[in-house]
C-alpha atoms as a PDB file:
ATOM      1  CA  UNK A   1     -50.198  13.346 -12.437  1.00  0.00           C
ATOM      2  CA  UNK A   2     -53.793  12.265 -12.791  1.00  0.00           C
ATOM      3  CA  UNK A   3     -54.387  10.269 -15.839  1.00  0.00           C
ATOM      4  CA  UNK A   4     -58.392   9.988 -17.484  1.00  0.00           C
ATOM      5  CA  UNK A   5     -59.595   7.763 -20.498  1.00  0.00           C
ATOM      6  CA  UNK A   6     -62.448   8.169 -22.381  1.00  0.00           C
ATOM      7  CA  UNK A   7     -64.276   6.577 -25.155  1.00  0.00           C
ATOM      8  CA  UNK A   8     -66.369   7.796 -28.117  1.00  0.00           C
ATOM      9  CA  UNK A   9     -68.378   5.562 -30.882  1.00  0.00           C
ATOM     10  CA  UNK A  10     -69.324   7.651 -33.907  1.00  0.00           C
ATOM     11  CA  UNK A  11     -71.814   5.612 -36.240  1.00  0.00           C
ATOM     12  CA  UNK A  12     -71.821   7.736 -39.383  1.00  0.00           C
ATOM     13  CA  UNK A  13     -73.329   7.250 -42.721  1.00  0.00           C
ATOM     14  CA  UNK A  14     -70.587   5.973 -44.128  1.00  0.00           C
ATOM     15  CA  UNK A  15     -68.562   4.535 -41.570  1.00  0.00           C
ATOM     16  CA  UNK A  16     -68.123   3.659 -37.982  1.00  0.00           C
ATOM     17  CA  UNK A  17     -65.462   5.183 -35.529  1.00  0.00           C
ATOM     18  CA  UNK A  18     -64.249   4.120 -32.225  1.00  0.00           C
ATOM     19  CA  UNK A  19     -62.108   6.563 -30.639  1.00  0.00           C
ATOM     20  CA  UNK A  20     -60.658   5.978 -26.771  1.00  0.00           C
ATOM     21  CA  UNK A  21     -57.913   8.403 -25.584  1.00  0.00           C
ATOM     22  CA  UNK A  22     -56.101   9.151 -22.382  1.00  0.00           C
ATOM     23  CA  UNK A  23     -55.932  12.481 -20.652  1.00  0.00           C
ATOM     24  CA  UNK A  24     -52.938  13.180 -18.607  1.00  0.00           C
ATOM     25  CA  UNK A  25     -53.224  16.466 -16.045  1.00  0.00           C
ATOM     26  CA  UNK A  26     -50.462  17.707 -14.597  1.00  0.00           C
ATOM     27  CA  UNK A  27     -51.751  20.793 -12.768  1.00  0.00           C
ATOM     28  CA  UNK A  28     -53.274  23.318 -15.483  1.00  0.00           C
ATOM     29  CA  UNK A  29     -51.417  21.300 -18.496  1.00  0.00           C
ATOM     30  CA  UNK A  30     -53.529  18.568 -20.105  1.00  0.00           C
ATOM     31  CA  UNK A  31     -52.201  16.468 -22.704  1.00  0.00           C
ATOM     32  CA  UNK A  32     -54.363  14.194 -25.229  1.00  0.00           C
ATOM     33  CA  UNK A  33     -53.315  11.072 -26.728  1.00  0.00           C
ATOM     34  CA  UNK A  34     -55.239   8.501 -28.901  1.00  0.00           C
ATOM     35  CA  UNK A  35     -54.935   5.056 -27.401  1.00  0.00           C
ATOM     36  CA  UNK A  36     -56.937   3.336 -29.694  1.00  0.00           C
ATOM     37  CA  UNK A  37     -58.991   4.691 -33.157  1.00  0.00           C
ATOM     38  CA  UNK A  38     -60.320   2.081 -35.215  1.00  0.00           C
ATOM     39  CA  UNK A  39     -62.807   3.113 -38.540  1.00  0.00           C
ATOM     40  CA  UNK A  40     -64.982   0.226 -39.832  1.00  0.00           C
ATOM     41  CA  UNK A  41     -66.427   0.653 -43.131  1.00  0.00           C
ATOM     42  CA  UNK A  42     -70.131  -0.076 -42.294  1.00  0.00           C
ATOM     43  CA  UNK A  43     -71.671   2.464 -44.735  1.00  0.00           C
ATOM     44  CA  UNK A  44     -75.045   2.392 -43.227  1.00  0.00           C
ATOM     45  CA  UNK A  45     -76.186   5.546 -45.167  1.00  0.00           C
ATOM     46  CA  UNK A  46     -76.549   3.435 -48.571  1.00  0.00           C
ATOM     47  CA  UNK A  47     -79.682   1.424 -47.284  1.00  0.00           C
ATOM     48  CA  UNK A  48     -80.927   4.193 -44.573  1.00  0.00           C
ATOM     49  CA  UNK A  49     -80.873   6.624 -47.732  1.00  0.00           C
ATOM     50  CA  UNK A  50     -82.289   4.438 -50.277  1.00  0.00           C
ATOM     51  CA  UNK A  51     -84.439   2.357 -49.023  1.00  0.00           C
ATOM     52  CA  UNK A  52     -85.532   4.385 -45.792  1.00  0.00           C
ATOM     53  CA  UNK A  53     -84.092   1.578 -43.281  1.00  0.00           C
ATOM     54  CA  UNK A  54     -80.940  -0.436 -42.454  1.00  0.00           C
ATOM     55  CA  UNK A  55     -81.025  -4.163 -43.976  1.00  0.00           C
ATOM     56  CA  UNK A  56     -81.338  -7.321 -41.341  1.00  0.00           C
ATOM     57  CA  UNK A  57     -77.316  -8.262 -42.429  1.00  0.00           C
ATOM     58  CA  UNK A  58     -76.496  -4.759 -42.126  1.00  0.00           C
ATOM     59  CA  UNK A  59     -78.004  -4.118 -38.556  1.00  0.00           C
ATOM     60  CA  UNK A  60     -76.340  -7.697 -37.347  1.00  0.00           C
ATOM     61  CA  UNK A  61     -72.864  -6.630 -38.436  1.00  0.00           C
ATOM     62  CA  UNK A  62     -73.686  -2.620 -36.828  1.00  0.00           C
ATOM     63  CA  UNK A  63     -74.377  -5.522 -33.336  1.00  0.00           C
ATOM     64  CA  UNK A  64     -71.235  -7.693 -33.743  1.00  0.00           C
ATOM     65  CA  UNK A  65     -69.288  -4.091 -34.456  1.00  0.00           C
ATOM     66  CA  UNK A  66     -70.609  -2.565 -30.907  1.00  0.00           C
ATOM     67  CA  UNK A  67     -69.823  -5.916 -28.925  1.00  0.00           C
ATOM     68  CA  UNK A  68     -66.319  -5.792 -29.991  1.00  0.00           C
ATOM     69  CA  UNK A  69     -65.894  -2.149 -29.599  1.00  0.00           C
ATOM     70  CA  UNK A  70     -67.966  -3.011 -26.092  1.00  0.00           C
ATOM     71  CA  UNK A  71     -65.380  -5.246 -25.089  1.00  0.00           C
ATOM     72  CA  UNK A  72     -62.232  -2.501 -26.263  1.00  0.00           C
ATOM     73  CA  UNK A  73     -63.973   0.347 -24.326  1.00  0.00           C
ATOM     74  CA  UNK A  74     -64.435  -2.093 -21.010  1.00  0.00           C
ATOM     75  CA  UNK A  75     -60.665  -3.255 -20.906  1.00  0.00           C
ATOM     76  CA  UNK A  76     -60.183  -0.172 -21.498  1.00  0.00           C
ATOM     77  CA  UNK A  77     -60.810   1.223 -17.699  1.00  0.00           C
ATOM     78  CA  UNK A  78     -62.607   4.688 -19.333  1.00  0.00           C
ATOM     79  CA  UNK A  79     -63.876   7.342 -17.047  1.00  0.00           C
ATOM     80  CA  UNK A  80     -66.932   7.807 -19.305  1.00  0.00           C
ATOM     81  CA  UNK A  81     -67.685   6.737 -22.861  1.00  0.00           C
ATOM     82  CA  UNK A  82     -70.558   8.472 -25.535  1.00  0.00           C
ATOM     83  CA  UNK A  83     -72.072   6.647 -28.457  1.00  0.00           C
ATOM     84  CA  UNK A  84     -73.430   9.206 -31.433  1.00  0.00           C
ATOM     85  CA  UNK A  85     -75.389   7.770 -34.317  1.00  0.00           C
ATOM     86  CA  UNK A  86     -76.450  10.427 -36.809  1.00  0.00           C
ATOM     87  CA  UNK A  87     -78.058  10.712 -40.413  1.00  0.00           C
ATOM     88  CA  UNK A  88     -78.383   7.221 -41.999  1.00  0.00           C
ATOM     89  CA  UNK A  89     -79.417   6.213 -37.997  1.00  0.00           C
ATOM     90  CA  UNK A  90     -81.866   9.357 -38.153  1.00  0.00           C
ATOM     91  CA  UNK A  91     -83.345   8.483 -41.517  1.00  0.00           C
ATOM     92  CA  UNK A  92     -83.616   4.730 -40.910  1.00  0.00           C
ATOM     93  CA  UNK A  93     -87.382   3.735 -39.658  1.00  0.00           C
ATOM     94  CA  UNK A  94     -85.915   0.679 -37.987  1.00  0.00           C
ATOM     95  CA  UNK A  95     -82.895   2.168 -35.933  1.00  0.00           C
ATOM     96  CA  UNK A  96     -84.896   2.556 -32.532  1.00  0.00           C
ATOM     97  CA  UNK A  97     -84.931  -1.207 -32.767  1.00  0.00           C
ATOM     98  CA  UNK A  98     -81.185  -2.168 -33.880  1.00  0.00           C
ATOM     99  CA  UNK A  99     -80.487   0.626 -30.979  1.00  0.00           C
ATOM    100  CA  UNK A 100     -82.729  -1.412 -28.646  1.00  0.00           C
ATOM    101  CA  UNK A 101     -80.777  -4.583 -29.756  1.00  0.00           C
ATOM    102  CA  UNK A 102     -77.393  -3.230 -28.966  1.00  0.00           C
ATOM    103  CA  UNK A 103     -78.664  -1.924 -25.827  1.00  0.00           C
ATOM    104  CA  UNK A 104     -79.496  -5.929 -24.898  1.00  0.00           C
ATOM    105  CA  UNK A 105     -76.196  -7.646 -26.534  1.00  0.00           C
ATOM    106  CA  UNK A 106     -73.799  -5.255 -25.532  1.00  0.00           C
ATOM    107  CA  UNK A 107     -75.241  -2.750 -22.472  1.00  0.00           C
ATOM    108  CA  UNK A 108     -74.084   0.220 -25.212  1.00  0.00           C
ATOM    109  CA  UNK A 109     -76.575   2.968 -25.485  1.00  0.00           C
ATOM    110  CA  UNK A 110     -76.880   4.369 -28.933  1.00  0.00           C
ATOM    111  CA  UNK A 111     -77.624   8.319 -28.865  1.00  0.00           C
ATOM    112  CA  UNK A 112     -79.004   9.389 -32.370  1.00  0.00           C
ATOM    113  CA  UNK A 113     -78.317  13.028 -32.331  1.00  0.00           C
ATOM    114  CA  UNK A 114     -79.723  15.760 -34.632  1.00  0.00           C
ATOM    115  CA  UNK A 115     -78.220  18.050 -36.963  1.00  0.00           C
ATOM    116  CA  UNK A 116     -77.663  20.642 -34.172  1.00  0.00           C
ATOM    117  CA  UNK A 117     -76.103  18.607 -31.678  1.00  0.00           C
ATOM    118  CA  UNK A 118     -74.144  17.179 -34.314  1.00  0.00           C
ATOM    119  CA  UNK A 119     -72.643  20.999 -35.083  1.00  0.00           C
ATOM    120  CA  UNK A 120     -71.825  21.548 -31.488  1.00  0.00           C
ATOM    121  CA  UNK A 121     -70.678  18.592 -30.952  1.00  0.00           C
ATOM    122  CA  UNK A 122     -67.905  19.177 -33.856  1.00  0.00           C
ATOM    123  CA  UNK A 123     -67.669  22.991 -32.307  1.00  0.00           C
ATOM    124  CA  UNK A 124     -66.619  21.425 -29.665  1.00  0.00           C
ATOM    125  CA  UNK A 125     -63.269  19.181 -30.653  1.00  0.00           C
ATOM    126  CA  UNK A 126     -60.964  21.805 -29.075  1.00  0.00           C
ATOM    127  CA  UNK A 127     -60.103  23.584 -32.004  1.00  0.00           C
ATOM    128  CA  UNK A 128     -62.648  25.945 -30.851  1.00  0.00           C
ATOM    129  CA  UNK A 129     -60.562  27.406 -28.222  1.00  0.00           C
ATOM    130  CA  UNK A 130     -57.937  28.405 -30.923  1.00  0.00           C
ATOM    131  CA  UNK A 131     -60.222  30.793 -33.045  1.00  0.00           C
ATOM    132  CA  UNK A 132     -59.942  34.668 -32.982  1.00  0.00           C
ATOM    133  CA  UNK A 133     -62.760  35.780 -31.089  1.00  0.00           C
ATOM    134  CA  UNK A 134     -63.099  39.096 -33.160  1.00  0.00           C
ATOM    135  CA  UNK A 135     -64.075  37.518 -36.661  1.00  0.00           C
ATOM    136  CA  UNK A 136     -66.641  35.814 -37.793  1.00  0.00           C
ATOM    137  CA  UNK A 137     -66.810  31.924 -38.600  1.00  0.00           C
ATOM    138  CA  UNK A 138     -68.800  29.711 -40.670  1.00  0.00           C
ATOM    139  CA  UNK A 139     -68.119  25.882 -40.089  1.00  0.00           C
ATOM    140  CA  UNK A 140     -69.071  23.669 -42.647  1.00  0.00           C
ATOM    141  CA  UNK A 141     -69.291  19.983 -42.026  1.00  0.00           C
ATOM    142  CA  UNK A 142     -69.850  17.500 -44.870  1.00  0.00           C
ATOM    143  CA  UNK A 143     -71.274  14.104 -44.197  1.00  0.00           C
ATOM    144  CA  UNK A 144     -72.756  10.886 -45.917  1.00  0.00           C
ATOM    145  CA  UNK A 145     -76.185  11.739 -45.653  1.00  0.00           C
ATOM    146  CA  UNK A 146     -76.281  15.490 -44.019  1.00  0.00           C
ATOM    147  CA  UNK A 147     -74.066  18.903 -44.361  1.00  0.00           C
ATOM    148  CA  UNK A 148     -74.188  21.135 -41.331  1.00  0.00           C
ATOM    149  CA  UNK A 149     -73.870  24.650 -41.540  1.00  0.00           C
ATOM    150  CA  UNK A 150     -73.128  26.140 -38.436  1.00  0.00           C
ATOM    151  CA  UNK A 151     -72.677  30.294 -37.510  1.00  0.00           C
ATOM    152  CA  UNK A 152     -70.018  31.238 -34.576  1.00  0.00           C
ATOM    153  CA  UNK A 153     -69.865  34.872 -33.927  1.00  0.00           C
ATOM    154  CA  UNK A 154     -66.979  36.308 -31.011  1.00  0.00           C
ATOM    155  CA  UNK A 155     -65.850  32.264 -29.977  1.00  0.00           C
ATOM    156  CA  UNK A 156     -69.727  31.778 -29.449  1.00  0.00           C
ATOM    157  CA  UNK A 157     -71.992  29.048 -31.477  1.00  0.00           C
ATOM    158  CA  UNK A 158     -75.071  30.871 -32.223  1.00  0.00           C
ATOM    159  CA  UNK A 159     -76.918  28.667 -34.381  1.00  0.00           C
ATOM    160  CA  UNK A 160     -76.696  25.331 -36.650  1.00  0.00           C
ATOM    161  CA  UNK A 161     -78.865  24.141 -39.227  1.00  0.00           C
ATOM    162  CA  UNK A 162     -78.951  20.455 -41.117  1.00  0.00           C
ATOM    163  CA  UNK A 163     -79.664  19.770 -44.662  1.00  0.00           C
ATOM    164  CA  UNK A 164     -80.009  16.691 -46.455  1.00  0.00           C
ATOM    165  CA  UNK A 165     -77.256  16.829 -49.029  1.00  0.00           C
ATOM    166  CA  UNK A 166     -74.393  14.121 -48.633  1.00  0.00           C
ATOM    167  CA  UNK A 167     -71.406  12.414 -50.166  1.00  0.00           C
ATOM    168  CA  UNK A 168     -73.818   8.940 -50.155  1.00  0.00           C
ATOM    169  CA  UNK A 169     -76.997  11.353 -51.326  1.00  0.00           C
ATOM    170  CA  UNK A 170     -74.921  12.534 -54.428  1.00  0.00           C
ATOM    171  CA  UNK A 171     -73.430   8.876 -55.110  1.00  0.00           C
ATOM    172  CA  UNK A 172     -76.773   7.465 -55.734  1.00  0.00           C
ATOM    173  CA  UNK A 173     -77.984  10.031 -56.770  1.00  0.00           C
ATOM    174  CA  UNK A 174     -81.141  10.625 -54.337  1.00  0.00           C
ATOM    175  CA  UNK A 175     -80.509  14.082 -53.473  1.00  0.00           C
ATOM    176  CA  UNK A 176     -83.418  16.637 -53.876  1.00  0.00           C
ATOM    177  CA  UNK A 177     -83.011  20.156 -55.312  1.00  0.00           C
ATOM    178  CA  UNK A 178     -85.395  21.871 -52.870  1.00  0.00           C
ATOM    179  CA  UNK A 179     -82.280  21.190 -50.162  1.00  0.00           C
ATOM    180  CA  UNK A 180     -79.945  23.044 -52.709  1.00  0.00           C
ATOM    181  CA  UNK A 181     -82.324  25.530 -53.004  1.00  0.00           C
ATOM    182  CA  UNK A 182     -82.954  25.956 -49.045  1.00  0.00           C
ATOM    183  CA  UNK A 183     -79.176  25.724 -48.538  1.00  0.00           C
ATOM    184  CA  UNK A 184     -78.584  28.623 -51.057  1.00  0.00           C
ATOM    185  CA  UNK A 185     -81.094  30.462 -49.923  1.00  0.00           C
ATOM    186  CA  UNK A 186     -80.022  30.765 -46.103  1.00  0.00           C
ATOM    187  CA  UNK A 187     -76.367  30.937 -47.401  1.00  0.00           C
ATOM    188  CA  UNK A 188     -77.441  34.292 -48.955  1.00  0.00           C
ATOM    189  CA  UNK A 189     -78.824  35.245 -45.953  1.00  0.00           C
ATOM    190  CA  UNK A 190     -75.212  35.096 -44.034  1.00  0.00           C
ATOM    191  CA  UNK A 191     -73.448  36.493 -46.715  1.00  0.00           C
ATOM    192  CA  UNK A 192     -75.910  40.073 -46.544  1.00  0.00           C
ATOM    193  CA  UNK A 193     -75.560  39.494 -42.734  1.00  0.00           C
ATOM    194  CA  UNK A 194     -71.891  38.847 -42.407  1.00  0.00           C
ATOM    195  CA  UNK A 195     -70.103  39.620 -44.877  1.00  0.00           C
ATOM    196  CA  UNK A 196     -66.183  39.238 -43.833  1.00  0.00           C
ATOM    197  CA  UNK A 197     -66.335  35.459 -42.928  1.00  0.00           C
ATOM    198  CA  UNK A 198     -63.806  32.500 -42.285  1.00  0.00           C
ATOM    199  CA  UNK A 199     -64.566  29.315 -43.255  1.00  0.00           C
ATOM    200  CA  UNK A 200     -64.070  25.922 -41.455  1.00  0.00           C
ATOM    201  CA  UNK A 201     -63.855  22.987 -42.555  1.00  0.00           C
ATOM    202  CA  UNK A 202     -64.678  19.852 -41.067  1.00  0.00           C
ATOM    203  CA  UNK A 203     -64.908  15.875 -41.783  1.00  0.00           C
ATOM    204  CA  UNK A 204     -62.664  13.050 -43.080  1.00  0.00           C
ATOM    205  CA  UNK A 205     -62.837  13.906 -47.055  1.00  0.00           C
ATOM    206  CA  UNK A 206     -61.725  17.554 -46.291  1.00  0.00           C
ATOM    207  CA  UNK A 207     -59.083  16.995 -44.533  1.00  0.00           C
ATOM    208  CA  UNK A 208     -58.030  14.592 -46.801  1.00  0.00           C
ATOM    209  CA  UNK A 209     -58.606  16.826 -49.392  1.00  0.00           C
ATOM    210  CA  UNK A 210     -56.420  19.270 -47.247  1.00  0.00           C
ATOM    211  CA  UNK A 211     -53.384  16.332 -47.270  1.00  0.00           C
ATOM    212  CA  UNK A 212     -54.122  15.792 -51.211  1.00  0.00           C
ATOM    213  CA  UNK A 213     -53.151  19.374 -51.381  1.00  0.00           C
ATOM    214  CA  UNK A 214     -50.472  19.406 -49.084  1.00  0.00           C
ATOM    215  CA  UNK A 215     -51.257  22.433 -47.588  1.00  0.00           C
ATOM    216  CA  UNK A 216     -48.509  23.510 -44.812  1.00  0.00           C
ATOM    217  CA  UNK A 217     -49.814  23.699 -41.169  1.00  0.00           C
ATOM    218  CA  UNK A 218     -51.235  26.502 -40.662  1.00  0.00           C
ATOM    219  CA  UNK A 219     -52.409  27.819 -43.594  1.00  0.00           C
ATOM    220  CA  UNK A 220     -55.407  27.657 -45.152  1.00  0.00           C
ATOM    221  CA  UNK A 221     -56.753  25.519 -48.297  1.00  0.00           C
ATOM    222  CA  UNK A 222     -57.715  27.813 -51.188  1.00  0.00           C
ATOM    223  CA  UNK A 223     -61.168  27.119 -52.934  1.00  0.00           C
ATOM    224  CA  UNK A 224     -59.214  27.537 -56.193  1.00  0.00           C
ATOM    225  CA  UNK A 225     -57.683  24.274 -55.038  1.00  0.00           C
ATOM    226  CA  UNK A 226     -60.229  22.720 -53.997  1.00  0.00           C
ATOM    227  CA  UNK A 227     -62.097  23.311 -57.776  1.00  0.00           C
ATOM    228  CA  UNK A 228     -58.639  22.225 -59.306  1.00  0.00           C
ATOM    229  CA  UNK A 229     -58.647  18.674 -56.862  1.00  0.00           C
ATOM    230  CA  UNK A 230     -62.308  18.245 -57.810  1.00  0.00           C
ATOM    231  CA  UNK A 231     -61.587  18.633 -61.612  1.00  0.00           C
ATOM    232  CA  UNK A 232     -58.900  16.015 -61.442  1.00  0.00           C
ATOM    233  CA  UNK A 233     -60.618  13.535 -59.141  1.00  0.00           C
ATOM    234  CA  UNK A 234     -63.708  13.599 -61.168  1.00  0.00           C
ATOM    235  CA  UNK A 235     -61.939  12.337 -64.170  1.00  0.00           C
ATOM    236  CA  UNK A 236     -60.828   9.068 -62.375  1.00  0.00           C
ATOM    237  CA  UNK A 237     -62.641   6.208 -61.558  1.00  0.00           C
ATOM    238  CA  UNK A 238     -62.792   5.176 -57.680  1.00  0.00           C
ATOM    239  CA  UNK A 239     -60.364   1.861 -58.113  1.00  0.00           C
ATOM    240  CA  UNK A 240     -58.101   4.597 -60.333  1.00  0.00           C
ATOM    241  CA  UNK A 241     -58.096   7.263 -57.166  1.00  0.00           C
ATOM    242  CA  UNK A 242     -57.447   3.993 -55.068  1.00  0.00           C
ATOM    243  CA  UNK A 243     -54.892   2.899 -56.698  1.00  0.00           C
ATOM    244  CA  UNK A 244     -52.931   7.064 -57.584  1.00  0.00           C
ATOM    245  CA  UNK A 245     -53.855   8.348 -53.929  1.00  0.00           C
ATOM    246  CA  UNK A 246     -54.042   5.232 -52.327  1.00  0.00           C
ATOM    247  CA  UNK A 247     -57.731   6.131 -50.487  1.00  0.00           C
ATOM    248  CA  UNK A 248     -60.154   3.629 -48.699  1.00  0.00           C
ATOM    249  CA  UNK A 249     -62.689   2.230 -50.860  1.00  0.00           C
ATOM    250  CA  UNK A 250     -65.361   4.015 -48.924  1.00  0.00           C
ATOM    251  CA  UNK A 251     -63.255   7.105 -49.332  1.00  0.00           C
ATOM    252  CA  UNK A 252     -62.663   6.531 -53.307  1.00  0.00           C
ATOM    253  CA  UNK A 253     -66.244   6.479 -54.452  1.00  0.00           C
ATOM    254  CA  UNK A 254     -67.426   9.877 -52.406  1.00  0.00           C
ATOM    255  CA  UNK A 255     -64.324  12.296 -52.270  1.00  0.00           C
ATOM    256  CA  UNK A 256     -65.535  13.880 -55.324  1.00  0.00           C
ATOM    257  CA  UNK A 257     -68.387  14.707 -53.809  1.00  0.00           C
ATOM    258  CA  UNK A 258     -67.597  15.986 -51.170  1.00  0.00           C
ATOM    259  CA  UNK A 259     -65.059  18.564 -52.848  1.00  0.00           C
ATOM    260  CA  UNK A 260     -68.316  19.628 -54.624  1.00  0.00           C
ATOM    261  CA  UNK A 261     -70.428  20.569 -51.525  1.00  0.00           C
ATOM    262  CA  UNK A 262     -67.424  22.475 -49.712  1.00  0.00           C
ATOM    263  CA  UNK A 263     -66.912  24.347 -52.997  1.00  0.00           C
ATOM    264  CA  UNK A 264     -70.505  25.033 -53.410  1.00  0.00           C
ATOM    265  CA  UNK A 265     -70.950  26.380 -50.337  1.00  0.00           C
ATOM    266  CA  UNK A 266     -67.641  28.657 -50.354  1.00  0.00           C
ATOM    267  CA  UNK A 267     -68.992  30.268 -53.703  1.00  0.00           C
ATOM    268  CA  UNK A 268     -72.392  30.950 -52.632  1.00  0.00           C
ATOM    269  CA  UNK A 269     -70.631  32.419 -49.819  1.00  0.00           C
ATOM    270  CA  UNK A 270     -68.250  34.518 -51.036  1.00  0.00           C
ATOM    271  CA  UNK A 271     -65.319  32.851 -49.491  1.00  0.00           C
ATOM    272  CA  UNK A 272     -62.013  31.825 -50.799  1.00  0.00           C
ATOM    273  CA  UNK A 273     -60.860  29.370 -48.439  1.00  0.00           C
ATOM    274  CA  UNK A 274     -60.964  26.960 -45.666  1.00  0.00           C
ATOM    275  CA  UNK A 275     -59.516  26.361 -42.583  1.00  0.00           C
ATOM    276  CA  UNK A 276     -59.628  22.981 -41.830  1.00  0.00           C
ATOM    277  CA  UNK A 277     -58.707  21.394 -38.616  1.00  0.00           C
ATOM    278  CA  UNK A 278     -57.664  17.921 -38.106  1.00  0.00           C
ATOM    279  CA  UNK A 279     -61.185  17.343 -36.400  1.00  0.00           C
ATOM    280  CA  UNK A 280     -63.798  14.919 -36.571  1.00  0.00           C
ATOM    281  CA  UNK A 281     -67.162  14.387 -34.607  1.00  0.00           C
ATOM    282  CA  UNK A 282     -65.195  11.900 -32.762  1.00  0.00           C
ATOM    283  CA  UNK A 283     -62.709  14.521 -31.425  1.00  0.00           C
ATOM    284  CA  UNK A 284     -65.353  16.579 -30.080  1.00  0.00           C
ATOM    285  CA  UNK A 285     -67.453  13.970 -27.955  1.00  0.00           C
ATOM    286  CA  UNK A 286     -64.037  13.231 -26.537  1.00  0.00           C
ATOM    287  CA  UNK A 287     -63.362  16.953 -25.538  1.00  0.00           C
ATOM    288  CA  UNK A 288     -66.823  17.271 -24.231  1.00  0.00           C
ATOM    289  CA  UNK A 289     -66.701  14.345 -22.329  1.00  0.00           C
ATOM    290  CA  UNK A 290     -63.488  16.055 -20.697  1.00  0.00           C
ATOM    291  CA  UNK A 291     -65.115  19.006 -20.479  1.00  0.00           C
ATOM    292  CA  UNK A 292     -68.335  17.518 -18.257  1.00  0.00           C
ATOM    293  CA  UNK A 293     -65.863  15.599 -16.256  1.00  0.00           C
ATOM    294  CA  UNK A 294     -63.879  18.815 -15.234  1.00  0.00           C
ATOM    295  CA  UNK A 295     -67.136  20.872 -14.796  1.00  0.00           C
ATOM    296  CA  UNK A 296     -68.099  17.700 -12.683  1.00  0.00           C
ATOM    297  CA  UNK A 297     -65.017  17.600 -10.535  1.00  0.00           C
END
């Protein structure tokens, strides 16, 4: 049996992931397990979104994160490792240089991928291989500072597209109604195009949203739910949702949110539901890591 590791660094808007699993092969069976997953709540997005770049303090505690997870990924032994940095990193003016810095301190290099990478990247995460290739999917993935709305038609990604509307957008309230209004507008579109669609969801607040409503493997999580969730969790502070559901802090303040940008997008869709994965961005730069390593081999 022939054992791989592999490493993936997300820096998202909100927080930053470090993901390093193993890959066992024992002829054609692989098997996946998580070694290590660590989530630091470095929520980069509320300077890079505000202010248009990432404070000195901020940017030295991004460093001191990447030497430590640096040292994790080199004890690690990994076959191959991938660092993605996306929208607060995208909108900063000053992240080529904090990217420059890590480069120097810790020999990391810092990828800051676009909105379509990002979607494929998420395609990606092995759930793909599970869809039916004879419908038609929309995936939806809700971020800090960016939503990506991403077509798959017969198992195939045709196309992705990026908009500026995010959990840390909405929280301070910066975001801009000519992104609704694009949004909306090419959401109409797909609806006249394709109109029998499944949605799928993606990112950490809907799948917690998904465990809030305990929905049962396999099944899918009803936008009437979602609108019910959203009405309760809007009537709570974030140190009251802490303290009922027992979420992060950085989770608390944003849930709400992002239950408001899945169930906008469902509506103006026509849908009435979600399938949602236990996937992250992380998940799929592992798999594709995998993937170039068995294409490689």
């Amino acid at each position: 049996m022939k054992t791989l590791r592999f490493a993936a660094i997300d820096i998202g808007s909100n927080a930053v992931r470090l993901l390093i699993s193993s890959i066992s092969l024992d002829g054609e069976t692989e098997s996946y397990q998580k070694l290590i997953k660590i989530r630091s709540p470095l929520r980069l997005g509320q300077e890079s979104f505000v202010s248009g770049e990432i404070l000195e303090d901020t940017a030295k505690q991004l460093i001191q994160l990447m030497k430590e997870y640096s040292l994790l990924i080199e004890v690690s032994d990994v076959t191959a490792y991938r660092a993605c940095a996306t929208s607060a990193m995208r909108d900063a003016v000053n992240s080529k240089e904090i990217i420059e810095e890590i480069k120097r301190e810790t020999d990391l290099t810092i990828e800051v991928v676009d909105g379509q990478e990002e979607s494929r990247i998420i395609y990606k995460s092995h759930f793909a291989e599970n869809l039916n290739k004879d419908r038609n999917y929309i995936s939806v993935d809700v971020g800090g500072g960016s939503t990506e709305i991403s077509l798959i038609l017969e198992g195939e990604l045709i196309q992705s597209k990026s908009y500026n509307i995010g959990t840390i957008r909405l929280l301070n309230d910066i975001e801009k109604s000519e992104d609704y209004d694009e949004l909306h507008k090419d959401l109409h579109a797909l609806k006249m195009l394709y109109p029998v669609i499944d949605l799928i969801g993606s990112g950490g607040n809907i799948i917690a949203l998904n465990a809030l409503a305990q929905v049962p493997k396999n099944e899918k999580l009803s936008v009437t739910t979602l609108e019910s969730l959203y009405d309760t969790l809007k009537q709570h502070t974030a140190e009251e949702l802490i303290e009922i559901y027992k979420f992060k802090v950085d989770r608390a303040d944003v849930i709400e949110h992002a239950a408001s940008i899945y169930i906008d997008v469902a509506r103006n869709l026509g849908a009435n539901d979600y399938i949602v994965p236990n996937k992250r961005l992380i998940d799929g730069i592992i798999h594709s890591l995998y993937m170039k390593w068995k294409d490689e081999n």
